[in-house]
C-alpha atoms as a PDB file:
ATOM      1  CA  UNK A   1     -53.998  48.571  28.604  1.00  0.00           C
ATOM      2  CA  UNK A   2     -50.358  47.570  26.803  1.00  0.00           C
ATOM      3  CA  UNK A   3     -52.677  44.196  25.709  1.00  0.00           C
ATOM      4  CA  UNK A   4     -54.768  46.223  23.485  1.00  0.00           C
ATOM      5  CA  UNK A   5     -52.378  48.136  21.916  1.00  0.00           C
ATOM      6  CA  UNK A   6     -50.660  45.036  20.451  1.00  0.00           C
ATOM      7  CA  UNK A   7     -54.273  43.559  18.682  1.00  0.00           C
ATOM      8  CA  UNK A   8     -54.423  44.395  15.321  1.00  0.00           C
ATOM      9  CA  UNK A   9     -57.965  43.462  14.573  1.00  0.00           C
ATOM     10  CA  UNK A  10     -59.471  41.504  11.724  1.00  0.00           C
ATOM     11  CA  UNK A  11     -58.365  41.301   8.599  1.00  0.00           C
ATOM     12  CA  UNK A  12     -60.876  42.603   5.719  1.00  0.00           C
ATOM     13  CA  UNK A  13     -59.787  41.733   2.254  1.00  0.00           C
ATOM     14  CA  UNK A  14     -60.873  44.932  -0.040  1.00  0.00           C
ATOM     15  CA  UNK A  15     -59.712  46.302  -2.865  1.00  0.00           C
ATOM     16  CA  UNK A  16     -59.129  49.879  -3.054  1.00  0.00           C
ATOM     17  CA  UNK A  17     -62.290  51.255  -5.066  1.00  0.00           C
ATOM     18  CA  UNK A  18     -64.314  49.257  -2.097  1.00  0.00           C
ATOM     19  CA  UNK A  19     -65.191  46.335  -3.509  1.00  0.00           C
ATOM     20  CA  UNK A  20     -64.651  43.377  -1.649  1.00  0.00           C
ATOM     21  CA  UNK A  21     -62.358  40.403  -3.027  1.00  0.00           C
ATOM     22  CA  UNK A  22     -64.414  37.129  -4.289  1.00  0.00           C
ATOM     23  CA  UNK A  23     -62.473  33.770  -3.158  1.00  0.00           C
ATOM     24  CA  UNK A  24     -61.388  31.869  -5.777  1.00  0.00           C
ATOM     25  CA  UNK A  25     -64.436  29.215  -7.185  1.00  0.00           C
ATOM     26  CA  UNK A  26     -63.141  25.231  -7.322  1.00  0.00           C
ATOM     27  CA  UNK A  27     -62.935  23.700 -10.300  1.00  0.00           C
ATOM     28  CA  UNK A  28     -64.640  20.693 -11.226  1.00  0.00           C
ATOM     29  CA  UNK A  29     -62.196  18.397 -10.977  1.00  0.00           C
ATOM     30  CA  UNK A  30     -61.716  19.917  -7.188  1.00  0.00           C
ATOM     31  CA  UNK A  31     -65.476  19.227  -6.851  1.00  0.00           C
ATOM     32  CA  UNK A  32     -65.254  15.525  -8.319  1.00  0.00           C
ATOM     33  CA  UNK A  33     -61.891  14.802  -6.045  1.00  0.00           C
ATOM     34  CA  UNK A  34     -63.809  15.956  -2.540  1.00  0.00           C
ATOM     35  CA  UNK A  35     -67.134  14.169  -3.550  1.00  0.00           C
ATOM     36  CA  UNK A  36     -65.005  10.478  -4.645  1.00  0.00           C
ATOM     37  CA  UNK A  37     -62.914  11.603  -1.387  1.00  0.00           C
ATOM     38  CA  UNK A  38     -66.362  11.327   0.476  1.00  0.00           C
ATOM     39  CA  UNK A  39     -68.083   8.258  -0.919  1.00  0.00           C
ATOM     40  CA  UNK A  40     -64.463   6.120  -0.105  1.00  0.00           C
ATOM     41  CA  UNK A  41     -64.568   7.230   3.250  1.00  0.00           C
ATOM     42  CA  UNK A  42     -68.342   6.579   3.596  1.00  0.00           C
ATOM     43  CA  UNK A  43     -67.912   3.043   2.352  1.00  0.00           C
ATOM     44  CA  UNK A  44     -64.877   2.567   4.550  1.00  0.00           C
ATOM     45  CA  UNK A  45     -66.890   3.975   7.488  1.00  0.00           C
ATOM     46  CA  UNK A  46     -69.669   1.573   6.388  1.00  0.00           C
ATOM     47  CA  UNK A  47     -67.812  -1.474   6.295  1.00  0.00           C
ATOM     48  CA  UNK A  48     -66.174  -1.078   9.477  1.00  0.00           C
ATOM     49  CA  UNK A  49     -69.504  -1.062  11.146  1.00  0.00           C
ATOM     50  CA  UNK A  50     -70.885  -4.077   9.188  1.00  0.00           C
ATOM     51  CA  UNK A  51     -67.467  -5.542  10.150  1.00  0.00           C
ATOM     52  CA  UNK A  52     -68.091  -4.839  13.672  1.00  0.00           C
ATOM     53  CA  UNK A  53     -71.711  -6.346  13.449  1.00  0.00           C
ATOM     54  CA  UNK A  54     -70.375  -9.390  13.059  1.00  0.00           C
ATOM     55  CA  UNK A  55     -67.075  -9.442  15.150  1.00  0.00           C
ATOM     56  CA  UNK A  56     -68.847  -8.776  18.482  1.00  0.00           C
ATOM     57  CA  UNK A  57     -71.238 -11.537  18.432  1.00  0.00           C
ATOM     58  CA  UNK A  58     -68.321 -13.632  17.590  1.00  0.00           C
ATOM     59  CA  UNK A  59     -66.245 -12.616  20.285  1.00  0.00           C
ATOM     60  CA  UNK A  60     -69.165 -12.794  22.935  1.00  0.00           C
ATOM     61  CA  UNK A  61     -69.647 -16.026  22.247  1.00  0.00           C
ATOM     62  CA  UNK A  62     -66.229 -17.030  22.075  1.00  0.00           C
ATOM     63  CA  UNK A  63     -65.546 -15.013  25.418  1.00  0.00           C
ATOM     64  CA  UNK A  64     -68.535 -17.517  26.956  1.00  0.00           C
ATOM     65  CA  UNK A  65     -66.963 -20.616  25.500  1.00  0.00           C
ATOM     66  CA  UNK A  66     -63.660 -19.762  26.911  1.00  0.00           C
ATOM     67  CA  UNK A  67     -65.072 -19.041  30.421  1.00  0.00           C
ATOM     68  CA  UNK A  68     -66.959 -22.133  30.447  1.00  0.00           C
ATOM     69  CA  UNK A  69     -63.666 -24.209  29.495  1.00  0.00           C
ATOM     70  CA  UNK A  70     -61.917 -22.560  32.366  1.00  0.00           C
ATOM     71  CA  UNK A  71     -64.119 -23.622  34.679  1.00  0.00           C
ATOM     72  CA  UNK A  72     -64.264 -26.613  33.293  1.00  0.00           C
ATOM     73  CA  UNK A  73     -60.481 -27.473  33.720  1.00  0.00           C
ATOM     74  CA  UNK A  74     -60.788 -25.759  37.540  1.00  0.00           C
ATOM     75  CA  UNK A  75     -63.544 -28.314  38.184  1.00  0.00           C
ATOM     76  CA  UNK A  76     -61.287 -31.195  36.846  1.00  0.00           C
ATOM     77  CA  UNK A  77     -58.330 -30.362  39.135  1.00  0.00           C
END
């Protein structure tokens, strides 16, 4: 029971008369920053996986070439 006791609850933001406090509204500018925030990160995110489109193939086929050389030189000794 001396767990409860030391809970205070949750806070409720009201104004005397009642009335209960509005948060503050962004600004344009606040707006603009988030939304050119989110369209770099989208084209980051975008070319990363275009990026990685292309890099895998690569590296599959260079993984194969590589094997095959190995066993090539094993063969020759």
């Amino acid at each position: 029971m001396l767990g409860m006791a030391n809970q205070h609850g949750p806070v409720i933001d009201m104004t005397p008369d009642g009335a209960f406090i509005e948060p503050p509204k962004p600004t344009l500018g606040t707006i603009l920053a988030r939304v050119i925030a989110f369209g770099i990160l989208l084209v980051v995110a975008a070319v990363a996986f275009w990026m990685a489109l292309f890099i895998i193939p690569v590296l599959i086929i260079l993984g194969v070439a590589g094997y095959a050389f190995a066993r090539m030189q094993v063969r020759r000794y």
